[in-house]
N, C-alpha and C. Protein backbone atom coordinates (compact mmCIF):
# COMPACT_ATOMS: atom_id res chain seq x y z
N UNK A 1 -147.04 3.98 68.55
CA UNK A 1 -146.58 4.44 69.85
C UNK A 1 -145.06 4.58 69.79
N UNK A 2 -144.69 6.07 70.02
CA UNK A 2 -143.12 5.60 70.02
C UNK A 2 -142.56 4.90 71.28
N UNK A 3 -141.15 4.72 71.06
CA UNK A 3 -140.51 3.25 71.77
C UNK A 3 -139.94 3.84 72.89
N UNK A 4 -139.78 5.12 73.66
CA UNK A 4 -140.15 5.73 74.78
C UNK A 4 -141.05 5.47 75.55
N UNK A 5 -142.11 4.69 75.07
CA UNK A 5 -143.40 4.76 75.67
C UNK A 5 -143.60 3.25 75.99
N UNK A 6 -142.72 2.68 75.36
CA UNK A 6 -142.98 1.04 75.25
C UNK A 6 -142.11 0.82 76.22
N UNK A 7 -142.15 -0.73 76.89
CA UNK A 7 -141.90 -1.20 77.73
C UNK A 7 -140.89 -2.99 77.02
N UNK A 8 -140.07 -3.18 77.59
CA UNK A 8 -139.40 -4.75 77.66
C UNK A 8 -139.20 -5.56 78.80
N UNK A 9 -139.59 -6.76 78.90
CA UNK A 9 -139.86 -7.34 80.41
C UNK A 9 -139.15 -8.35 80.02
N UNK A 10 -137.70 -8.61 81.05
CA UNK A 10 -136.88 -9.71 81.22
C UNK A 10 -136.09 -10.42 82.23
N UNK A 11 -135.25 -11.12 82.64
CA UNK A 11 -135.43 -12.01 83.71
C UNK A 11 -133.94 -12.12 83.74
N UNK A 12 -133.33 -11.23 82.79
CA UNK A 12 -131.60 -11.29 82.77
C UNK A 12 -131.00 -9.95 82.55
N UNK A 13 -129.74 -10.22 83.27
CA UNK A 13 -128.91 -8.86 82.82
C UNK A 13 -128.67 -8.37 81.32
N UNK A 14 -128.39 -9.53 80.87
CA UNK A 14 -128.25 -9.24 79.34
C UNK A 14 -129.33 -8.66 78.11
N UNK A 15 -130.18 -9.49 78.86
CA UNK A 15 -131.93 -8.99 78.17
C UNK A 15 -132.52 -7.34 78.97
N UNK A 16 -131.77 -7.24 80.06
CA UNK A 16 -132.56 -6.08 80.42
C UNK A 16 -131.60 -4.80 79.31
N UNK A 17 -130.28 -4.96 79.74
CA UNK A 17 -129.47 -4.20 78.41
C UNK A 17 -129.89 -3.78 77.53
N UNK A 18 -130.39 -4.66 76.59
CA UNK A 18 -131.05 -5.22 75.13
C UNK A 18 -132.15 -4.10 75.06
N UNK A 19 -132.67 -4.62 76.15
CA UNK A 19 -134.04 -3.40 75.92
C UNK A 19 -133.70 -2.37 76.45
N UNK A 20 -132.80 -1.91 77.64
CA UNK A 20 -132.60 -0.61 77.67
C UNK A 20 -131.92 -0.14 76.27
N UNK A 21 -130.84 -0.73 75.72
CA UNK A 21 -130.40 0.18 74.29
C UNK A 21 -131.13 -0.08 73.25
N UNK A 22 -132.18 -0.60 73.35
CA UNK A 22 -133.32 -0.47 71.98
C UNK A 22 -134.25 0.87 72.25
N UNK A 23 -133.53 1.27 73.63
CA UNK A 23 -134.89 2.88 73.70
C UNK A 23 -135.88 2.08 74.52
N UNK A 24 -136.22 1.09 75.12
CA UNK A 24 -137.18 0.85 75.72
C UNK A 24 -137.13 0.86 77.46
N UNK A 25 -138.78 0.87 78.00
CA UNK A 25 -138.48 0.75 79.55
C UNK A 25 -138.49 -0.56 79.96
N UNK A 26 -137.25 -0.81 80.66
CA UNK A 26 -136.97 -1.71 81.46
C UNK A 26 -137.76 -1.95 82.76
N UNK A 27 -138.01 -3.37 82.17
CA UNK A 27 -138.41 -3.99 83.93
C UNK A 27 -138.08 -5.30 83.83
N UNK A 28 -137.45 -5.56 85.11
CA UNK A 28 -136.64 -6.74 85.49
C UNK A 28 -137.59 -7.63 86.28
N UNK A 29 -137.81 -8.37 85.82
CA UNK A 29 -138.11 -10.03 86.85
C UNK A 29 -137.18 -10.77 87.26
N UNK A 30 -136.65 -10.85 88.27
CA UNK A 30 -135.71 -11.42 88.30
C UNK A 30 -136.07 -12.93 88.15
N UNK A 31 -134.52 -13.74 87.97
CA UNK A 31 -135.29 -15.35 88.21
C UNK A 31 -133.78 -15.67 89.14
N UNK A 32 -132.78 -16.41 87.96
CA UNK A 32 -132.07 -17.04 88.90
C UNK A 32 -130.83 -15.80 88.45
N UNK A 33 -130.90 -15.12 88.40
CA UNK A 33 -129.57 -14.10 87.82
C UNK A 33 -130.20 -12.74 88.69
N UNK A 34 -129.84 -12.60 89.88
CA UNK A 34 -129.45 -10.88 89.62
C UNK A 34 -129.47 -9.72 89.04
N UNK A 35 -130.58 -8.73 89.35
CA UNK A 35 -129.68 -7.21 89.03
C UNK A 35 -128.22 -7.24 89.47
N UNK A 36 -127.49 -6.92 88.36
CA UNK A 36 -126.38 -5.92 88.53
C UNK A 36 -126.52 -4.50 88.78
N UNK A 37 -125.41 -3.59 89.40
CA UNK A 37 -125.01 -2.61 89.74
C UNK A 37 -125.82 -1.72 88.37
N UNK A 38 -124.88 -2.07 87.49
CA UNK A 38 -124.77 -1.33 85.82
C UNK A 38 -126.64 -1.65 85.50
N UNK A 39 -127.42 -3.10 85.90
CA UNK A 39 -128.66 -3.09 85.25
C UNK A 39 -129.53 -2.22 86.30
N UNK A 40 -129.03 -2.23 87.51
CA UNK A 40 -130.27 -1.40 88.33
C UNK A 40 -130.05 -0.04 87.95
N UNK A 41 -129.33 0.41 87.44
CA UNK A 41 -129.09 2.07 87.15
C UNK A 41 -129.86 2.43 85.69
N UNK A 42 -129.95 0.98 84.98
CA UNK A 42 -131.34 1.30 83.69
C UNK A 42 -132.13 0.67 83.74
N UNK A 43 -132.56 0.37 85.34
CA UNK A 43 -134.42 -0.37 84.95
C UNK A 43 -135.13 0.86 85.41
N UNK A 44 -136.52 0.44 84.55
CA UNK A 44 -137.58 1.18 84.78
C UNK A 44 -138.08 0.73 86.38
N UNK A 45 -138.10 -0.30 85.99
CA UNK A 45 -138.81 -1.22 87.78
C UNK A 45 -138.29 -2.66 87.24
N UNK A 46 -137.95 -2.70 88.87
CA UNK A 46 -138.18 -4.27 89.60
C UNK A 46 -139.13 -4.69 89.88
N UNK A 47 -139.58 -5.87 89.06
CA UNK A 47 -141.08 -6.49 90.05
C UNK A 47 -140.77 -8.05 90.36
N UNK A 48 -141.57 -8.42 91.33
CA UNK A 48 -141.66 -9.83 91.91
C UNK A 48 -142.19 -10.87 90.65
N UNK A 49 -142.92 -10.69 90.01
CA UNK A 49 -143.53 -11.37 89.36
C UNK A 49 -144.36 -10.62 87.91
N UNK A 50 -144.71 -11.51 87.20
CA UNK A 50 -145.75 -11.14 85.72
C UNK A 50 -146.94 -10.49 86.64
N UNK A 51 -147.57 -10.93 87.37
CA UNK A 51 -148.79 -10.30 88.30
C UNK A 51 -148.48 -8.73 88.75
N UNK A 52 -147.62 -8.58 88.69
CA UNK A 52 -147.21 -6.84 89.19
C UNK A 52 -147.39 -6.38 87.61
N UNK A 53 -146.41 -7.12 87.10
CA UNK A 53 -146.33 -5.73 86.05
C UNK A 53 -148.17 -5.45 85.13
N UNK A 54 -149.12 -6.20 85.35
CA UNK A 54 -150.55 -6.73 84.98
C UNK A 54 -151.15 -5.07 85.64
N UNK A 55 -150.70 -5.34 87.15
CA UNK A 55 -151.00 -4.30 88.02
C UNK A 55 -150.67 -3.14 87.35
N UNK A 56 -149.47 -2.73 86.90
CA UNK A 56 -148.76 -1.66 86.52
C UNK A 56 -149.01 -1.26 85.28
N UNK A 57 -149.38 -2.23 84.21
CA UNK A 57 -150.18 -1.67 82.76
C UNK A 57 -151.79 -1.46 83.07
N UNK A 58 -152.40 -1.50 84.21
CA UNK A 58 -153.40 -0.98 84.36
C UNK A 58 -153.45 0.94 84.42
N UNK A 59 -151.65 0.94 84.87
CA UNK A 59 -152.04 2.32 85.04
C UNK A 59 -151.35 3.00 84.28
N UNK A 60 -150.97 2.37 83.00
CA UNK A 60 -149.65 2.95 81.98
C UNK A 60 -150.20 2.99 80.88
């Protein structure tokens, strides 16, 4: 599968980065850190929890 197609799920600004410049889609969980300005402009999605994104590879 190319890495366009793949997905990285993390809980920090720094980790969402990481996977946006590895080519991958971003999605943020937040925990105790914040989206930033700079990370909301490269996530794929925000979700509340691991239970959403479950939801969301049902339809990906």
């Amino acid at each position: 599968m190319p890495k366009e197609q793949c997905i990285g799920i993390e809980d920090s600004n720094n980790g969402i980065l990481s996977v946006y410049n590895a080519g991958l889609k971003a999605i943020m969980i937040p925990d105790l850190e914040k989206p930033t300005q700079e990370v909301k402009n490269v996530l794929y999605k925000e979700m509340s929890s691991l239970l959403d994104v479950i939801e969301l590879l049902k339809d990906y």
